[in-house]
N, C-alpha and C. Protein backbone atom coordinates (compact mmCIF):
# COMPACT_ATOMS: atom_id res chain seq x y z
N UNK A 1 57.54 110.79 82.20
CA UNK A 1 58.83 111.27 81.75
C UNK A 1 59.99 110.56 82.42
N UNK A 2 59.87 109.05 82.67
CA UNK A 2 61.16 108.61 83.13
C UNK A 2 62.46 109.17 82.60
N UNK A 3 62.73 109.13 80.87
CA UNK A 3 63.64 109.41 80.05
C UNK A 3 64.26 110.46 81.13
N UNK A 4 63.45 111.12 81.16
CA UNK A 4 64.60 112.76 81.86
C UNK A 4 65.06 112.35 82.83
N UNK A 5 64.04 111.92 83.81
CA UNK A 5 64.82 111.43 84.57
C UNK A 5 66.63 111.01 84.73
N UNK A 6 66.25 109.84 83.73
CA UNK A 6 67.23 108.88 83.56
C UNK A 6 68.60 110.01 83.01
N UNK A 7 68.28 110.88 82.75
CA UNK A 7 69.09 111.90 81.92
C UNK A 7 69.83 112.68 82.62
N UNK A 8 69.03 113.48 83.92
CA UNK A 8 69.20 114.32 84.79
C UNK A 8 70.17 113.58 85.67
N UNK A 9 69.53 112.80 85.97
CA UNK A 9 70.71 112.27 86.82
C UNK A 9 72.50 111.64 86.61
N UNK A 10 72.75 111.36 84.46
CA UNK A 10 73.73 111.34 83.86
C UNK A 10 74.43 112.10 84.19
N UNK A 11 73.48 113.88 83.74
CA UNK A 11 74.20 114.95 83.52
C UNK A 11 74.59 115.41 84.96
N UNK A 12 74.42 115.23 86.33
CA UNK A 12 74.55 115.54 87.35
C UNK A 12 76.10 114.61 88.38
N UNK A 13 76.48 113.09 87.46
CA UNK A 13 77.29 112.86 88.41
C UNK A 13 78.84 113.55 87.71
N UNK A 14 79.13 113.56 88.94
CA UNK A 14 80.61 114.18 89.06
C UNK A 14 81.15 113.13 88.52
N UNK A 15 81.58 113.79 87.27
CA UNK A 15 82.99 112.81 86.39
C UNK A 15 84.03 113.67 86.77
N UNK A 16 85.03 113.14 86.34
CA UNK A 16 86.60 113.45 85.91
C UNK A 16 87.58 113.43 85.02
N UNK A 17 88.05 114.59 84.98
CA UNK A 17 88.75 114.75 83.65
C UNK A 17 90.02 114.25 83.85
N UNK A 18 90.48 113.20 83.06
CA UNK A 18 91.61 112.21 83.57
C UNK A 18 92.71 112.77 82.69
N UNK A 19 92.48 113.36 81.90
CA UNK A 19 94.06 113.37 81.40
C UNK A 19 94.46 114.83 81.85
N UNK A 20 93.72 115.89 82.56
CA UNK A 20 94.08 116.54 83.43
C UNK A 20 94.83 116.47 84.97
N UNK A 21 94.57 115.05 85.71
CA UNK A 21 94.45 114.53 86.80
C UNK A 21 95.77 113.79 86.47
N UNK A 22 95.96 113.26 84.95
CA UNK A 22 97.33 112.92 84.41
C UNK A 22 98.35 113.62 84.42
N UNK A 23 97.98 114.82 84.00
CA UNK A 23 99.44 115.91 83.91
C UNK A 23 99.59 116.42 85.33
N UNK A 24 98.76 116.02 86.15
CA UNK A 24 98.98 116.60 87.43
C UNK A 24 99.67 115.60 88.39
N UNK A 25 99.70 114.54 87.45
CA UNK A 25 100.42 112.97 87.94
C UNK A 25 102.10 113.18 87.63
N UNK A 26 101.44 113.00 86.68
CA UNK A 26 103.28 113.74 85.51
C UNK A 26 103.73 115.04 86.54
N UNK A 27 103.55 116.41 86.61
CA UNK A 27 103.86 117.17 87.35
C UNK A 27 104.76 116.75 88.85
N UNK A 28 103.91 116.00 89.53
CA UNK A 28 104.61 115.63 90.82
C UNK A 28 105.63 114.56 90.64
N UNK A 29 105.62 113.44 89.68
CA UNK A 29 106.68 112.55 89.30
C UNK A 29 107.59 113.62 89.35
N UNK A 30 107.42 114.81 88.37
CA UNK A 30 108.84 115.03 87.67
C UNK A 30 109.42 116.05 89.17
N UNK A 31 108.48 116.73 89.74
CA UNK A 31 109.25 116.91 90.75
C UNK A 31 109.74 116.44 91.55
N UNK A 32 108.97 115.12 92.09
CA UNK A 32 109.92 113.83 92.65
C UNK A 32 111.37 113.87 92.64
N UNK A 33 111.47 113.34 91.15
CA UNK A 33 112.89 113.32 90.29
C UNK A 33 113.53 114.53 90.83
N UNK A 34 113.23 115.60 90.74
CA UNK A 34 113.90 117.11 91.41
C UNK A 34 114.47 117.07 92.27
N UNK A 35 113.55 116.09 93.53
CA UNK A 35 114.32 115.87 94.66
C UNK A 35 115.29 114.96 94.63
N UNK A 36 115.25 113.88 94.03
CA UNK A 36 116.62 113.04 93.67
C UNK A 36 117.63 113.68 93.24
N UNK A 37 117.64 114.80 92.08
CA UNK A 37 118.56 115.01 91.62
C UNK A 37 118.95 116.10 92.38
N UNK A 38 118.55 116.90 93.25
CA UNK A 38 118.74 118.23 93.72
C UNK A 38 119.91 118.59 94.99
N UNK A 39 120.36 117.32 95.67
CA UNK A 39 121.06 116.74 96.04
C UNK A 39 122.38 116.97 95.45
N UNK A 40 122.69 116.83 94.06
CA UNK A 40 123.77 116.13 93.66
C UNK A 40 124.14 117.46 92.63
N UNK A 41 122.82 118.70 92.37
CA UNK A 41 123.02 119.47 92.46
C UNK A 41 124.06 121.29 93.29
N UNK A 42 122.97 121.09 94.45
CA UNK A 42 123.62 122.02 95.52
C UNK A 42 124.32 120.93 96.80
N UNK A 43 125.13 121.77 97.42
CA UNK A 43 125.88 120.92 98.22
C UNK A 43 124.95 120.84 99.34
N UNK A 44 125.19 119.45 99.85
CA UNK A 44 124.26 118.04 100.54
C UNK A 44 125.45 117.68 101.37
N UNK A 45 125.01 117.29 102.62
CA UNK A 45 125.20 116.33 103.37
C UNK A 45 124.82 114.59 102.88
N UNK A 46 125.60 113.71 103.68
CA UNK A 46 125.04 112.54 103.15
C UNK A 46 123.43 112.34 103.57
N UNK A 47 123.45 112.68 104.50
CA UNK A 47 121.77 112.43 105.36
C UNK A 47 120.70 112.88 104.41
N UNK A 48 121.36 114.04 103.67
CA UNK A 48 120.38 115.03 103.24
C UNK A 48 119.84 114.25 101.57
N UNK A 49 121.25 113.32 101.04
CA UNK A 49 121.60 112.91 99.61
C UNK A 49 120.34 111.78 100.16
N UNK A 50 120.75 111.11 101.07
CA UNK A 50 119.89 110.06 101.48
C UNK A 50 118.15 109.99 101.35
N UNK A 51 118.19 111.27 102.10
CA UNK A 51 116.66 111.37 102.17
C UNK A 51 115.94 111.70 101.27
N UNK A 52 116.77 112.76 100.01
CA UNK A 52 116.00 113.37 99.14
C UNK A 52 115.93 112.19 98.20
N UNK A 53 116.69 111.43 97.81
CA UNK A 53 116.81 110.41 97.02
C UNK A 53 115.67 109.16 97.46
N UNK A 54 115.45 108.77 98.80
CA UNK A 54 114.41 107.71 99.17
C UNK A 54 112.94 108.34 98.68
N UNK A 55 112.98 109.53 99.25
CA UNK A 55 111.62 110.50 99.27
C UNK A 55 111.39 110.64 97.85
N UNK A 56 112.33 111.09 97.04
CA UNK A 56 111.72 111.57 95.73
C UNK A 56 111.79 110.36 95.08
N UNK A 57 112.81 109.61 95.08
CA UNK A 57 112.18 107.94 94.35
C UNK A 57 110.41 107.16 94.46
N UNK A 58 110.58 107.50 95.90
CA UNK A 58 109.20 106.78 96.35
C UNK A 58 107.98 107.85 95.60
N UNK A 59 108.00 109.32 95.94
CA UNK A 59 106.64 110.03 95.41
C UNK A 59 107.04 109.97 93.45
N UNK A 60 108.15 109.80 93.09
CA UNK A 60 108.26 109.30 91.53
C UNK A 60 107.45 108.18 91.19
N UNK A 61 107.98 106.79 91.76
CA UNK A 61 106.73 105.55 91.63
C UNK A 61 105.53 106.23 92.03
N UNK A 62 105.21 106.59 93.15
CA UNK A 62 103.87 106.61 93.33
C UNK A 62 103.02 107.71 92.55
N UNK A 63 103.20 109.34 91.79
CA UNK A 63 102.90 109.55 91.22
C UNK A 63 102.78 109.01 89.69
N UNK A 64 103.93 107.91 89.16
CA UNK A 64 104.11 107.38 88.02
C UNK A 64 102.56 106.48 88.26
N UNK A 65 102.46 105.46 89.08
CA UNK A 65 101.22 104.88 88.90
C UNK A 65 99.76 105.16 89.30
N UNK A 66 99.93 106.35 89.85
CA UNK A 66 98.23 107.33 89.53
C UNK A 66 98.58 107.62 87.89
N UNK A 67 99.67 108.20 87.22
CA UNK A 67 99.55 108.51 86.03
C UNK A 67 98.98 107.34 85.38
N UNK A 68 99.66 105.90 85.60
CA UNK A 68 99.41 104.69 85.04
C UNK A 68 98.02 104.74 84.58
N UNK A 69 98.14 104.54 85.92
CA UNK A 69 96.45 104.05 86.28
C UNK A 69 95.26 105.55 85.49
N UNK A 70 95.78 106.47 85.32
CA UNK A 70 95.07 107.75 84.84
C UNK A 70 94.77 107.69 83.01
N UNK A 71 95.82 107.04 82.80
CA UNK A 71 96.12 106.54 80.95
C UNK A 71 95.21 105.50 81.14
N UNK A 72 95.17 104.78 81.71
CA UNK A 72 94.29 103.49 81.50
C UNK A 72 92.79 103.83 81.79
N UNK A 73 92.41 105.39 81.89
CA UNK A 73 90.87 105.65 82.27
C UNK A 73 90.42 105.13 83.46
N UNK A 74 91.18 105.10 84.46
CA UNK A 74 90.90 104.61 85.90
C UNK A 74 91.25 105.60 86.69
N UNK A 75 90.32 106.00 87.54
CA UNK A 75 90.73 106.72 88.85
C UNK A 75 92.06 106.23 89.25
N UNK A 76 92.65 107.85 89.83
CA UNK A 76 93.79 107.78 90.50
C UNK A 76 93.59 106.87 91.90
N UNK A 77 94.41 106.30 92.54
CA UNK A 77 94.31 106.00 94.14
C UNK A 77 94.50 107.04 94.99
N UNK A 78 93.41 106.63 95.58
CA UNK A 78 93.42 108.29 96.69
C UNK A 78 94.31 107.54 97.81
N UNK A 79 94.27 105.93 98.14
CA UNK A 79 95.48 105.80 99.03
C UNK A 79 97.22 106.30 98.55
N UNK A 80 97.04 106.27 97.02
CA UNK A 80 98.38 106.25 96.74
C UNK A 80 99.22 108.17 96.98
N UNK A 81 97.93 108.50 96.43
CA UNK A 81 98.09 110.22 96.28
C UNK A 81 98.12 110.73 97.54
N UNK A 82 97.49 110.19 98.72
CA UNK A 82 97.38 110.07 99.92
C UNK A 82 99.00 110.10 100.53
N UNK A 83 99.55 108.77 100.11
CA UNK A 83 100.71 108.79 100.90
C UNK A 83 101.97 109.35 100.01
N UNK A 84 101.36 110.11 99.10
CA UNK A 84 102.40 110.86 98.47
C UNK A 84 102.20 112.81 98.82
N UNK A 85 100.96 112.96 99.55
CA UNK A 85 100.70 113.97 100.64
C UNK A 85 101.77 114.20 101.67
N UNK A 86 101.74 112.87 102.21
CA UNK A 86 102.69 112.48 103.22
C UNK A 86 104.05 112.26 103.21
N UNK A 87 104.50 111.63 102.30
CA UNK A 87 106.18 112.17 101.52
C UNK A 87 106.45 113.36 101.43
N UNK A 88 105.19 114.46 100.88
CA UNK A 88 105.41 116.04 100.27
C UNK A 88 105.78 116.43 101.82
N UNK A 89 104.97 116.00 102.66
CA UNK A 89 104.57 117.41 103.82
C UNK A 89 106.03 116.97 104.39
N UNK A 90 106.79 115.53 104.64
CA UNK A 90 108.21 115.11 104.75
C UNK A 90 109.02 115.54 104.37
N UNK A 91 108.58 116.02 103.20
CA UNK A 91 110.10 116.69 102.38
C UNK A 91 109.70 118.21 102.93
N UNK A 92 108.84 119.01 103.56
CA UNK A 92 108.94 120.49 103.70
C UNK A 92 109.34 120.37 104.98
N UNK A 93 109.14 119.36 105.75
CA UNK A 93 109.69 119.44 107.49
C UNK A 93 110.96 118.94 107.79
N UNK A 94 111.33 118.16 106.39
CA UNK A 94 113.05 117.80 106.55
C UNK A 94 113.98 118.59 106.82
N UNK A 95 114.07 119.60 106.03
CA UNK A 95 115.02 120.61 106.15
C UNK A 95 115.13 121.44 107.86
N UNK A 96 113.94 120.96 108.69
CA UNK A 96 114.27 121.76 110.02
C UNK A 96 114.73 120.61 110.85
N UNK A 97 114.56 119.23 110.34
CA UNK A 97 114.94 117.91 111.10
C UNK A 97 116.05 117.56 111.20
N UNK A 98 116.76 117.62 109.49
CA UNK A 98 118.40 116.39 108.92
C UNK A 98 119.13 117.88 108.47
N UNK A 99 120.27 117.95 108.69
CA UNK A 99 121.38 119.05 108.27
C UNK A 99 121.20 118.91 107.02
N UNK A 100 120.87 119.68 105.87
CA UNK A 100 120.62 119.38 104.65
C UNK A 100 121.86 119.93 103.82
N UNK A 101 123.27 120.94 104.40
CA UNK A 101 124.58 120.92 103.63
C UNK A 101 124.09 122.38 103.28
N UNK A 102 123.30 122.90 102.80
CA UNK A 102 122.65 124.35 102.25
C UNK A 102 121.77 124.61 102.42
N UNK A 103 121.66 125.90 102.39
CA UNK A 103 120.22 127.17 102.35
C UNK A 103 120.05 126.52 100.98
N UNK A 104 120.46 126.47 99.45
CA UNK A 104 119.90 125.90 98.64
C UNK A 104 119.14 124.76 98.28
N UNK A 105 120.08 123.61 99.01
CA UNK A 105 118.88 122.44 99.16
C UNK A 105 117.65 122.26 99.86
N UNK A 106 118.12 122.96 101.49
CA UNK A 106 116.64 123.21 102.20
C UNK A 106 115.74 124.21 101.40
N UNK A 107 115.65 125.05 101.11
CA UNK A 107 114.94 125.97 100.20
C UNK A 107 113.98 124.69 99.19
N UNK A 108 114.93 124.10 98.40
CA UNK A 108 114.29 123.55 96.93
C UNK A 108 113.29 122.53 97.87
N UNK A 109 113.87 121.41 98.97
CA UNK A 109 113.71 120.55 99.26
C UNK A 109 112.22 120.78 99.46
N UNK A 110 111.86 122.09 100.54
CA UNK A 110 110.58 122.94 101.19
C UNK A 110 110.09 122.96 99.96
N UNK A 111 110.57 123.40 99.18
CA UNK A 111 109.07 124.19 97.86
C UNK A 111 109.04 123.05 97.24
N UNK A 112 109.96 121.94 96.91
CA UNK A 112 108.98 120.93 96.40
C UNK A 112 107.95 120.12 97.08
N UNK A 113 108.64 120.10 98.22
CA UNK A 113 107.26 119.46 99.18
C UNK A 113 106.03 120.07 99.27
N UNK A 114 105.89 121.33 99.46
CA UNK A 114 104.86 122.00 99.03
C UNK A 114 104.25 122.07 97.63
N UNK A 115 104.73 122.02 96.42
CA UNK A 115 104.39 121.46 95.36
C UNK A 115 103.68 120.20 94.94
N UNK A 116 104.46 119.15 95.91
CA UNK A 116 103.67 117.92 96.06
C UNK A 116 103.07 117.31 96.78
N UNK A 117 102.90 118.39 98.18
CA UNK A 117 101.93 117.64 99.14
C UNK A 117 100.61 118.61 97.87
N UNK A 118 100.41 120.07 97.76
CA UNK A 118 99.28 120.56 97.33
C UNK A 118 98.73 119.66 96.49
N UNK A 119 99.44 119.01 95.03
CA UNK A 119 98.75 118.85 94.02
C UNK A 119 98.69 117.44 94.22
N UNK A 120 99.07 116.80 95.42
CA UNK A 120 98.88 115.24 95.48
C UNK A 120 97.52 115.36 96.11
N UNK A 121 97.45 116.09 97.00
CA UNK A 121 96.32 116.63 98.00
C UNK A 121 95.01 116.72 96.93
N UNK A 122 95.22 117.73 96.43
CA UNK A 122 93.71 117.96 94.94
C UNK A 122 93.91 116.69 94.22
N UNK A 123 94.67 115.95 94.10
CA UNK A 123 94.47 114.61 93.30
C UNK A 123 93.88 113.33 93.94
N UNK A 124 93.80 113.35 95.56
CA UNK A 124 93.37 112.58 96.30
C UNK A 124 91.74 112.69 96.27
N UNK A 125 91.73 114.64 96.81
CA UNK A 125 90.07 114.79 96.83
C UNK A 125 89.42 114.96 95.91
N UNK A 126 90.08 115.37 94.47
CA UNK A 126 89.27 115.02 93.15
C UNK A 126 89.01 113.68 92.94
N UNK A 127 89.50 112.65 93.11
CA UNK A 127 89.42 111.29 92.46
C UNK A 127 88.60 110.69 93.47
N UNK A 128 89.01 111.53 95.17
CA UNK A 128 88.13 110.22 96.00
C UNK A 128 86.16 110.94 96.01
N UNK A 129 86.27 111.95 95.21
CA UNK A 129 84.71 112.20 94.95
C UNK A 129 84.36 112.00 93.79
N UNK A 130 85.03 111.55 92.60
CA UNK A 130 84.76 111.78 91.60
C UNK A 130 84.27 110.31 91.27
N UNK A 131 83.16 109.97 90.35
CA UNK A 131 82.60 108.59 89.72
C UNK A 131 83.46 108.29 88.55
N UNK A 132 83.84 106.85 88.17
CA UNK A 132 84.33 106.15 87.56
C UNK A 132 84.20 107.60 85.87
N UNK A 133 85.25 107.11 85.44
CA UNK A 133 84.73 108.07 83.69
C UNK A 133 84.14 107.07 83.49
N UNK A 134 83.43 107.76 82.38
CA UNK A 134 82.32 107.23 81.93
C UNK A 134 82.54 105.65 80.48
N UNK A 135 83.52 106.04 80.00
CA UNK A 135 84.18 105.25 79.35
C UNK A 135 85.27 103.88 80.23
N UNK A 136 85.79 104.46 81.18
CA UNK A 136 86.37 103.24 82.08
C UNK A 136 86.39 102.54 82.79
N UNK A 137 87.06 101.52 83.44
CA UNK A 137 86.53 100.64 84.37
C UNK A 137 86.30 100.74 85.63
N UNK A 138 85.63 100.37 86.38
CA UNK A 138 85.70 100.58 87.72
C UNK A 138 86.30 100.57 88.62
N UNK A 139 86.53 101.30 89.60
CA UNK A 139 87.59 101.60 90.99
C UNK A 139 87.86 100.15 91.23
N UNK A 140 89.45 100.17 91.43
CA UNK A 140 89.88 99.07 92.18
C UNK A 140 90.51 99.24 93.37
C-alpha cells in the first residue's frame, strides 16, 4: 500500500490559507496608515507627528509586501512580519516615551500597536510553520 502512504502524508502537511493571511496583511497596512494619519487627526506634538508617521509608513510597506508576496501564493516573510511585531510593540511603548500632545493620540497610538504587534505576531507563526501552498512557489 505505498499509494496511502504517499496520501497520508499529503493530507497531513500543514498548508496555508493565503488569502486569509492576505486580509490579515491588508488589516495591519491599513492600520499602519491609521497611524500616519492619526497625528494630523488629534492634537500631536511634532515628536509625536514624527514618529507615528515613520512607524506607520514603515509597518504600511512592510505589511503591503507580505500582502504582495501573499497574492502571488508565496508565504508571508516571517522576517518581515517579524519586524513589523517590533514597530507594533514601538508604537504601544511610545506613548509612555515621546509627549504625544493627547490622551487621544496616546490611546489610538497603544491600540494600534497592539493590533499590529498581535496579528503581525499570528502572521509570523502561521507562515514560519506552515509548508509552501500547494499550488505556489517556494520560500524565498
Amino acid at each position: 500500500m505505498p499509494s496511502s502512504v504517499g496520501t497520508e502524508t499529503e493530507t497531513n502537511r500543514d498548508t496555508l490559507n493565503t488569502d486569509v493571511m492576505q486580509w490579515l496583511s491588508a488589516l495591519v497596512a491599513l492600520v499602519g496608515l491609521w497611524l500616519v494619519a492619526s497625528p494630523f487627526v488629534f492634537e500631536a506634538t511634532e515628536t509625536a507627528v514624527w514618529n507615528n508617521t515613520m512607524v506607520g509608513t514603515a509597518i504600511f510597506l512592510l505589511a503591503g509586501y507580505n500582502f504582495y508576496r501573499l497574492s502571488k501564493d508565496q508565504l508571508a516573510s516571517v522576517g518581515i512580519a517579524s519586524l513589523a511585531v517590533l514597530l507594533g510593540l514601538w508604537a504601544v511603548i511610545s506613548p509612555y516615551v515621546i509627549e504625544m500632545g493627547s490622551d487621544q493620540l496616546a490611546t489610538s497610538t497603544l491600540v494600534a500597536g497592539l493590533v499590529i504587534a498581535a496579528i503581525s505576531a499570528y502572521n509570523a507563526y502561521a507562515n514560519g510553520k506552515a509548508d509552501a501552498p500547494a499550488h505556489g512557489r517556494a520560500r524565498a
